[in-house]
PDB file of N, CA and C in Angstrom:
ATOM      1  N   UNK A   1       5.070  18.356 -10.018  1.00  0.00           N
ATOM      2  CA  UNK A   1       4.235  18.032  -8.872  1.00  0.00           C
ATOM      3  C   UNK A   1       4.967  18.432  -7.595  1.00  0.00           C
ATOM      4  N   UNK A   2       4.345  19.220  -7.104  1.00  0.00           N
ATOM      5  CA  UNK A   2       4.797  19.543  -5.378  1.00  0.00           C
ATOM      6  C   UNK A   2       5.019  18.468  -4.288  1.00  0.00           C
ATOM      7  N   UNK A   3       5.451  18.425  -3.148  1.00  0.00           N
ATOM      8  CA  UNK A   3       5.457  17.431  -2.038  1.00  0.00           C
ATOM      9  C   UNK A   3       3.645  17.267  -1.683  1.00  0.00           C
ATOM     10  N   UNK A   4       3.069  18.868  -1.413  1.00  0.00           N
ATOM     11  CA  UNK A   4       1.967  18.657  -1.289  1.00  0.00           C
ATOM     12  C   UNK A   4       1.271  17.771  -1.787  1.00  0.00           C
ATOM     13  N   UNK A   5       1.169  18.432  -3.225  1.00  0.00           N
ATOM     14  CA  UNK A   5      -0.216  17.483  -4.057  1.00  0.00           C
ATOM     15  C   UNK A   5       0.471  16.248  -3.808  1.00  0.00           C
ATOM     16  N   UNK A   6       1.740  15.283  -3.681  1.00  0.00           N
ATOM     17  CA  UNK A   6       1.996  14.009  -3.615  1.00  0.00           C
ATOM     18  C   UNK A   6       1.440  13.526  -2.715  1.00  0.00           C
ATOM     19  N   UNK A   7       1.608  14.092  -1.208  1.00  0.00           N
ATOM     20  CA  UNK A   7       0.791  13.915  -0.309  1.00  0.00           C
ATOM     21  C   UNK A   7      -0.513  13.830   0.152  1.00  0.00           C
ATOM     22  N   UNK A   8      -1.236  14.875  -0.642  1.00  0.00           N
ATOM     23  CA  UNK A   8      -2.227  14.412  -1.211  1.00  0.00           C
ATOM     24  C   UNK A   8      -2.840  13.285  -1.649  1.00  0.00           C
ATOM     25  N   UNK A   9      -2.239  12.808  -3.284  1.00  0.00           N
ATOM     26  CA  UNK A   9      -2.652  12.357  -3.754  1.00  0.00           C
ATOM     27  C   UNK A   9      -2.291  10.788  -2.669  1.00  0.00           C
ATOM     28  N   UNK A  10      -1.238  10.706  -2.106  1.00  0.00           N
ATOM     29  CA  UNK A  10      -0.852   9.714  -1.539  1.00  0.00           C
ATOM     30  C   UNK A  10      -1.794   9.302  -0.498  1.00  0.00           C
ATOM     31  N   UNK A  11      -2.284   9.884   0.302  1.00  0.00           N
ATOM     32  CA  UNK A  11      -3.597  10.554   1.203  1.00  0.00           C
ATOM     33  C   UNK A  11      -5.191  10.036   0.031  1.00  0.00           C
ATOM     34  N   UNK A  12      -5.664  10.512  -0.238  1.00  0.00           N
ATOM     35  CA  UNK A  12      -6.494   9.972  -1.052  1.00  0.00           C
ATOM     36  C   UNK A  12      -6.343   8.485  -2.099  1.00  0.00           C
ATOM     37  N   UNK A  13      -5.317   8.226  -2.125  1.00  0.00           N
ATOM     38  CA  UNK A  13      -5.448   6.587  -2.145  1.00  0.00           C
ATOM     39  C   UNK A  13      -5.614   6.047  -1.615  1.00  0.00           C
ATOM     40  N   UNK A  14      -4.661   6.201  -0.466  1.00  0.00           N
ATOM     41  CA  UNK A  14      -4.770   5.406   0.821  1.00  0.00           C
ATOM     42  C   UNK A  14      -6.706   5.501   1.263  1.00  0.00           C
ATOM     43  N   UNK A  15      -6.874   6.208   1.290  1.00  0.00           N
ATOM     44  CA  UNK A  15      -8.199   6.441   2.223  1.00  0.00           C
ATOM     45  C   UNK A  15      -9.095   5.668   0.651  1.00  0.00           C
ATOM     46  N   UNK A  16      -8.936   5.411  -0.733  1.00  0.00           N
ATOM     47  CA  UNK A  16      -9.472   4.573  -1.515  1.00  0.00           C
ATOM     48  C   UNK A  16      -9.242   3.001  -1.104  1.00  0.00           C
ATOM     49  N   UNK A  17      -7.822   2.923  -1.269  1.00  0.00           N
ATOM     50  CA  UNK A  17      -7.797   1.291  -0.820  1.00  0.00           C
ATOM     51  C   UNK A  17      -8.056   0.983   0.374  1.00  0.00           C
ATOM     52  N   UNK A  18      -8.171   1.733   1.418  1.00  0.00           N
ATOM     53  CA  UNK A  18      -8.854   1.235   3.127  1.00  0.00           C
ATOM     54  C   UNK A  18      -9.888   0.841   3.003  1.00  0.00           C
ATOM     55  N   UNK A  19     -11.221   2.240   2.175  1.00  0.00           N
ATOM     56  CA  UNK A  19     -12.634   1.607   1.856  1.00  0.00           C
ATOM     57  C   UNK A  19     -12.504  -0.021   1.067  1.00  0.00           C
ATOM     58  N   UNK A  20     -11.968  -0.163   0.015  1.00  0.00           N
ATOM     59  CA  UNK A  20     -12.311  -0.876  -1.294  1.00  0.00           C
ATOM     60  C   UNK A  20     -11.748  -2.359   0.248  1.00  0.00           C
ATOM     61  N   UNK A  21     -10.521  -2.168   0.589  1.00  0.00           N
ATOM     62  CA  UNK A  21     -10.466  -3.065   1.046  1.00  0.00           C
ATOM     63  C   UNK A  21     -11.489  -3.585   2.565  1.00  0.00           C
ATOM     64  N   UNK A  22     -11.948  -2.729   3.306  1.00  0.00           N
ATOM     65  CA  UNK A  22     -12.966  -2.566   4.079  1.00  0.00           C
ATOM     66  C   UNK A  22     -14.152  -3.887   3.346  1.00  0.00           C
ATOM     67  N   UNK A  23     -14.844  -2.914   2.175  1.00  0.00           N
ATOM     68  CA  UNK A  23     -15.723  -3.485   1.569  1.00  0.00           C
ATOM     69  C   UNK A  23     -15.903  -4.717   1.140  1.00  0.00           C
ATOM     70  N   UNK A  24     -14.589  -5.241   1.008  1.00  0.00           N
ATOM     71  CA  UNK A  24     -14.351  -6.336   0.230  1.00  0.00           C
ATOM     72  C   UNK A  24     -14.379  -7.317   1.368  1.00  0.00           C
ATOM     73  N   UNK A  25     -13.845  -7.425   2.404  1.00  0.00           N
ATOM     74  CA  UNK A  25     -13.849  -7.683   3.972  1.00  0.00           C
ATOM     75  C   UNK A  25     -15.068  -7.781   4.315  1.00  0.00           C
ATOM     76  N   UNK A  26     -16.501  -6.899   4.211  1.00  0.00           N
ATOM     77  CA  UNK A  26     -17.336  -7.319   4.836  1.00  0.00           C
ATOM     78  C   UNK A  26     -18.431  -8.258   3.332  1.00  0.00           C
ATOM     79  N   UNK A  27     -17.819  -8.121   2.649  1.00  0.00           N
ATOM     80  CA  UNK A  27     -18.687  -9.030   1.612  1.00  0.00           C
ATOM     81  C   UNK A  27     -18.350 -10.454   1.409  1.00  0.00           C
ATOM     82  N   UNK A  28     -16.995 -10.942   2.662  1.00  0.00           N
ATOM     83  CA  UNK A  28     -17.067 -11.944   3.049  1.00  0.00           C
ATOM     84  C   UNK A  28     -15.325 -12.325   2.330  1.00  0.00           C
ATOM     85  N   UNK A  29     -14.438 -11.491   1.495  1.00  0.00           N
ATOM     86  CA  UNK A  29     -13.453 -11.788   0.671  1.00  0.00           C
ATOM     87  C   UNK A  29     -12.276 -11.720   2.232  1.00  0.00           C
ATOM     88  N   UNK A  30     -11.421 -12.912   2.026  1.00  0.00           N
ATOM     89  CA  UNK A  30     -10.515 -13.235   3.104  1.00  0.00           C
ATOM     90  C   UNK A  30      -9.793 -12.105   2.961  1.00  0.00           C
ATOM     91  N   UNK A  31      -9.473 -11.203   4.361  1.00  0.00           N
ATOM     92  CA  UNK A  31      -8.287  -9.590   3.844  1.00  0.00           C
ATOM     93  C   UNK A  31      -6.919 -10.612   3.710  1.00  0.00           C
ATOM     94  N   UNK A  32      -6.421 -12.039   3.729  1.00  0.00           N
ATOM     95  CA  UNK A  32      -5.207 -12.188   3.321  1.00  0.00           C
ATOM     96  C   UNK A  32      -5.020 -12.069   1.697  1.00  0.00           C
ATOM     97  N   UNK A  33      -6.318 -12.558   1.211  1.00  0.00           N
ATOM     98  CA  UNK A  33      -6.325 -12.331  -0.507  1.00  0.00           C
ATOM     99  C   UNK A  33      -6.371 -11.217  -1.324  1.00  0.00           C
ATOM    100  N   UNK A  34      -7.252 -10.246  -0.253  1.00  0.00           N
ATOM    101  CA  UNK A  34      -7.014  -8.808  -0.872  1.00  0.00           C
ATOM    102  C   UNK A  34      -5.872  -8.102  -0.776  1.00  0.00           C
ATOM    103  N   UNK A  35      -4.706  -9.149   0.759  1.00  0.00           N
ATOM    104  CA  UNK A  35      -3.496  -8.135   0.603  1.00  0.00           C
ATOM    105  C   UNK A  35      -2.846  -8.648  -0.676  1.00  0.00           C
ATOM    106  N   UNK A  36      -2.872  -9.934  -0.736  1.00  0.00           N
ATOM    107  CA  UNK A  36      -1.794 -10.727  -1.732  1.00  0.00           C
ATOM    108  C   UNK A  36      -2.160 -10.248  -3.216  1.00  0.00           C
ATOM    109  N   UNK A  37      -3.212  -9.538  -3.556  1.00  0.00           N
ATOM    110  CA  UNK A  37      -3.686  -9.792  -4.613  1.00  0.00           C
ATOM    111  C   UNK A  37      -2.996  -8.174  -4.907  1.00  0.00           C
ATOM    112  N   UNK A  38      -3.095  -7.276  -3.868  1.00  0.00           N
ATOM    113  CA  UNK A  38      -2.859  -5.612  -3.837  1.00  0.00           C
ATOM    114  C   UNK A  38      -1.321  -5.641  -3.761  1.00  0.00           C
ATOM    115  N   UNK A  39      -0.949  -6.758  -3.249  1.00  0.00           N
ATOM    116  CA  UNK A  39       0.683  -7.053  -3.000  1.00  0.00           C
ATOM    117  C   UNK A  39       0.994  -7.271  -4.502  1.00  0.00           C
ATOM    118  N   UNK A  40       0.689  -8.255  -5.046  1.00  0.00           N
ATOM    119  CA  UNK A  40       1.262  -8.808  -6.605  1.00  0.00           C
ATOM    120  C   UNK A  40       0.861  -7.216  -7.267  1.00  0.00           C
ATOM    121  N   UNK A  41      -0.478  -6.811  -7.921  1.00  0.00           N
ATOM    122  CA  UNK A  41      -0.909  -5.418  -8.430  1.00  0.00           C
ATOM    123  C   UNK A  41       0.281  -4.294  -8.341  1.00  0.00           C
ATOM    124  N   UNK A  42       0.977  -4.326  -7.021  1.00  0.00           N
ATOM    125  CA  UNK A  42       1.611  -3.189  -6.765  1.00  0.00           C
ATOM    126  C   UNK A  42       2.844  -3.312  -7.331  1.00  0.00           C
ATOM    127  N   UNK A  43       3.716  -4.486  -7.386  1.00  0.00           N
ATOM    128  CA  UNK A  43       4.838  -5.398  -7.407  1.00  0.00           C
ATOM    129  C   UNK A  43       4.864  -5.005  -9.214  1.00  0.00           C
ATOM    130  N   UNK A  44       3.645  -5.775 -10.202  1.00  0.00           N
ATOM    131  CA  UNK A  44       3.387  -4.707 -11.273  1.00  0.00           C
ATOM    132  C   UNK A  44       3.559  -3.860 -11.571  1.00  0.00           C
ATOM    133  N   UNK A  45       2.628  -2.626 -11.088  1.00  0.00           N
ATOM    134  CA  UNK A  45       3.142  -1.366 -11.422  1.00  0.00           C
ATOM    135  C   UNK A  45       4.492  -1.177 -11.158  1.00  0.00           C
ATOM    136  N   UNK A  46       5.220  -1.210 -10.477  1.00  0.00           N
ATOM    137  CA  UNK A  46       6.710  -1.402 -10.121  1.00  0.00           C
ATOM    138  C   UNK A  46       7.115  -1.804 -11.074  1.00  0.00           C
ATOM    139  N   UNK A  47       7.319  -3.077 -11.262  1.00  0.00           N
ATOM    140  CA  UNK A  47       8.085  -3.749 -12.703  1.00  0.00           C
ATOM    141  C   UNK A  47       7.973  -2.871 -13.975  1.00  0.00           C
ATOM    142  N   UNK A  48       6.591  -2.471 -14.203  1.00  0.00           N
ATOM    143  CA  UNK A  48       6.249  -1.641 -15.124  1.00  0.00           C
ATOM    144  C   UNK A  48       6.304   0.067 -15.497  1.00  0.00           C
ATOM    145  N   UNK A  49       6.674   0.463 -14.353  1.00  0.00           N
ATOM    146  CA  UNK A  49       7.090   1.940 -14.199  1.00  0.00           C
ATOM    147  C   UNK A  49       8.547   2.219 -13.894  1.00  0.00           C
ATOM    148  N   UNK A  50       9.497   1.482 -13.401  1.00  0.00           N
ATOM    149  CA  UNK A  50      10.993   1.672 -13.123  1.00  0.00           C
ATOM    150  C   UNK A  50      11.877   0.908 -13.869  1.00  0.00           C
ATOM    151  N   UNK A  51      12.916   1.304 -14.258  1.00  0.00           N
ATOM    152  CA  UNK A  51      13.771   0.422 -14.107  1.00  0.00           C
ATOM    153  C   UNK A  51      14.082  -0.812 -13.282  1.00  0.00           C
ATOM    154  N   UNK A  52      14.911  -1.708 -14.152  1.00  0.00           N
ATOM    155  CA  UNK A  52      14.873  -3.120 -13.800  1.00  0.00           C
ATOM    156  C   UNK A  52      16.014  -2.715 -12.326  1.00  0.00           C
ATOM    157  N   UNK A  53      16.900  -1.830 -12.470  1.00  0.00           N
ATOM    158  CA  UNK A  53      17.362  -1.445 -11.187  1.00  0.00           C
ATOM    159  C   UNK A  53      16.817  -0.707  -9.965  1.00  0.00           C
ATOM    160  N   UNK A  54      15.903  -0.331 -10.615  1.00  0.00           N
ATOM    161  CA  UNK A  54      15.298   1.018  -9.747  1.00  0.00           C
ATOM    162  C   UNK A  54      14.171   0.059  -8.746  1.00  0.00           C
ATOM    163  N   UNK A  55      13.575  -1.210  -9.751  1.00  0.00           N
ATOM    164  CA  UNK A  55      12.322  -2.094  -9.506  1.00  0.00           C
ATOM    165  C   UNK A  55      13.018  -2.907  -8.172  1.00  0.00           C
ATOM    166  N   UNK A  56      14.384  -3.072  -8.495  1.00  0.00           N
ATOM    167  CA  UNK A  56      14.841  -4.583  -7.118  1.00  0.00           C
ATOM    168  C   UNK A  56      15.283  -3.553  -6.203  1.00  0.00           C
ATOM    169  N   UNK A  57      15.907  -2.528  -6.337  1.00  0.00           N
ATOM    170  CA  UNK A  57      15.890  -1.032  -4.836  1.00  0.00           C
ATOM    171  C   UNK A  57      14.603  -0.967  -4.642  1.00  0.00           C
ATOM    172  N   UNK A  58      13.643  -0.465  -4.759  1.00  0.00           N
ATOM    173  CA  UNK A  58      12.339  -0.692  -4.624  1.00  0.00           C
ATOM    174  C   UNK A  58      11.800  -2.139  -3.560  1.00  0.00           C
ATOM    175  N   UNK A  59      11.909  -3.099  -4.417  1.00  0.00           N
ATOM    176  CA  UNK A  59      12.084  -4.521  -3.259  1.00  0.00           C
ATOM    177  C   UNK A  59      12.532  -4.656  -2.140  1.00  0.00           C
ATOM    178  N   UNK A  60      13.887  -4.067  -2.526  1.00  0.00           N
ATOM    179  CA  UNK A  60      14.530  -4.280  -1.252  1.00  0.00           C
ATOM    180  C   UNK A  60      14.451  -3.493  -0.305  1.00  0.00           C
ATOM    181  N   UNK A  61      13.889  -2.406  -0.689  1.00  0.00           N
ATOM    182  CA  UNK A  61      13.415  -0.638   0.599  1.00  0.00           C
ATOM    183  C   UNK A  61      12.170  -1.102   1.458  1.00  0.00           C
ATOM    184  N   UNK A  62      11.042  -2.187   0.075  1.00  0.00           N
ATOM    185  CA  UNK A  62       9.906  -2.798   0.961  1.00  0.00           C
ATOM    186  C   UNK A  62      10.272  -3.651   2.070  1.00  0.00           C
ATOM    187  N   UNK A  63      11.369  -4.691   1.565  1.00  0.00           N
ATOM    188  CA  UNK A  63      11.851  -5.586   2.321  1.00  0.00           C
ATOM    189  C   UNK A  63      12.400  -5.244   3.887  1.00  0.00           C
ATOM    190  N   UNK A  64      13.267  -4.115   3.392  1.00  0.00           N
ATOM    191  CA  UNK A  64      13.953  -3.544   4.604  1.00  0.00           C
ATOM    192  C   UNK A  64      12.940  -2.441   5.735  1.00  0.00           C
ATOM    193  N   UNK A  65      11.586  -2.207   5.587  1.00  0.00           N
ATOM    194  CA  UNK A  65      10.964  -1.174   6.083  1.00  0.00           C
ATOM    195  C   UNK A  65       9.891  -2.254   6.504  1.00  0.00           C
ATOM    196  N   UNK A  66       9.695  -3.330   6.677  1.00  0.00           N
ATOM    197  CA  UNK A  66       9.379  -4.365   7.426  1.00  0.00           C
ATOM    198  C   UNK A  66       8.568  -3.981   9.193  1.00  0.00           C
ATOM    199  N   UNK A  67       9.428  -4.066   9.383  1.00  0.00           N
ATOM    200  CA  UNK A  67       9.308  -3.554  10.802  1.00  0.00           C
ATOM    201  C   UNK A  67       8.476  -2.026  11.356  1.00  0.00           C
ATOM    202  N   UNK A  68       8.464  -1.414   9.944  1.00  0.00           N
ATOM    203  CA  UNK A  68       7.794   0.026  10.355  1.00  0.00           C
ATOM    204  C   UNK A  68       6.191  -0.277   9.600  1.00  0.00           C
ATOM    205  N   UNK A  69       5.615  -1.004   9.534  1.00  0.00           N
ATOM    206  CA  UNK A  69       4.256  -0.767   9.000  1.00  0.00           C
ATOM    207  C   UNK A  69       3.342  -1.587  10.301  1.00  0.00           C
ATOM    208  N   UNK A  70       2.225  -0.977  10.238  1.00  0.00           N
ATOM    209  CA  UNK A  70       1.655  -1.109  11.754  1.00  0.00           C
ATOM    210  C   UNK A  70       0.564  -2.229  11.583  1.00  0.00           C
ATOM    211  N   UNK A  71      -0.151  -2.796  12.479  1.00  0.00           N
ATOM    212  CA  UNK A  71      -1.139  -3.174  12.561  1.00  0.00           C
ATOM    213  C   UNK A  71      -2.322  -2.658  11.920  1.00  0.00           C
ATOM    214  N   UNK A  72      -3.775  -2.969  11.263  1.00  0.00           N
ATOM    215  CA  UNK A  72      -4.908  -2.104  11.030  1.00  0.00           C
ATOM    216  C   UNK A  72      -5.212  -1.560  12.433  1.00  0.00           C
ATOM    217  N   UNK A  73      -5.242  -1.950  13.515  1.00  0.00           N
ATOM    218  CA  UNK A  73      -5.934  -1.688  14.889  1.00  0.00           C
ATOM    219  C   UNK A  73      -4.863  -0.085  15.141  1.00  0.00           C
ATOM    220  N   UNK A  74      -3.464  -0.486  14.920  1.00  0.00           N
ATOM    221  CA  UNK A  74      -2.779   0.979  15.001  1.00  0.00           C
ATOM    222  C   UNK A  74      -3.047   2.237  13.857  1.00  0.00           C
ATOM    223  N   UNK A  75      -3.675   1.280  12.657  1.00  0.00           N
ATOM    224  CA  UNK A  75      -3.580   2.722  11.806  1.00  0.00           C
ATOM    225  C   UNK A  75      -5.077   3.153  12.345  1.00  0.00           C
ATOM    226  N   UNK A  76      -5.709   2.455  12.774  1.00  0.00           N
ATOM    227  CA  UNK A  76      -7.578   2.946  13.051  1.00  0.00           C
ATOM    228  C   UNK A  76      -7.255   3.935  14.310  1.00  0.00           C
ATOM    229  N   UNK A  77      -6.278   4.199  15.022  1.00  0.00           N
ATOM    230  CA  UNK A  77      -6.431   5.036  15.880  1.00  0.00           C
ATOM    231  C   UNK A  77      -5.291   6.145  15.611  1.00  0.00           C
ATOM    232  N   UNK A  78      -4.265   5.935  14.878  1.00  0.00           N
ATOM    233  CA  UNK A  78      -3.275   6.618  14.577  1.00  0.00           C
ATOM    234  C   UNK A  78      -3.617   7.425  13.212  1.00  0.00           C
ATOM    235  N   UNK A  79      -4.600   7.157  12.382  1.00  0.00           N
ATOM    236  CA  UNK A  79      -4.960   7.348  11.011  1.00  0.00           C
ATOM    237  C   UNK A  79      -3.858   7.444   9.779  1.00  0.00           C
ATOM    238  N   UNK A  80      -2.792   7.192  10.099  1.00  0.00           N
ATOM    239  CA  UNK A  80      -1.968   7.119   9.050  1.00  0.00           C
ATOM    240  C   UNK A  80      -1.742   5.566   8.794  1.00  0.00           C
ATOM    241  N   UNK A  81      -1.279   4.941   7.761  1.00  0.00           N
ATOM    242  CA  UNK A  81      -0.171   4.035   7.615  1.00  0.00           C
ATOM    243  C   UNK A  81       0.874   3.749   7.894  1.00  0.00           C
ATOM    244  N   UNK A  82       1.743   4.938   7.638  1.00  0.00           N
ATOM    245  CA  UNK A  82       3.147   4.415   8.519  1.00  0.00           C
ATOM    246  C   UNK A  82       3.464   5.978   9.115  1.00  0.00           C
TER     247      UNK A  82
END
């Protein structure tokens, strides 16, 4: 796989979970439950795709990159995530 297609594909998720989570938002579902719920889901695949070392670097890169993820109001005008 190229940087491209990653980007890509990274790009077309994102723009999946914005809708799904959008949707879910106006059908009345609290967005703290859809993060927590997309938070645990992700935390999963993690556990389940890396190493048990690779899984807590992983944690701790989320942990430490804190400070760089934006508001929804910044990604709606910035169109990226981070």
């Amino acid at each position: 796989m190229t940087i491209d297609d990653l980007s890509d594909q990274l790009g077309a998720v994102e723009l999946a979970y914005l809708e799904l989570t959008t949707n879910l938002a106006k059908s009345g579902v609290s967005p703290l439950a859809a993060a927590a719920i997309m938070t645990k889901l992700a935390m999963m695949l993690y556990k389940t795709s890396l190493s048990e070392e690779d899984y807590h670097s992983m944690i701790d890169e989320i942990a430490n990159s804190r400070d760089l993820i934006r508001t929804m109001e910044e990604y709606m005008t910035s169109g990226r995530l981070n």
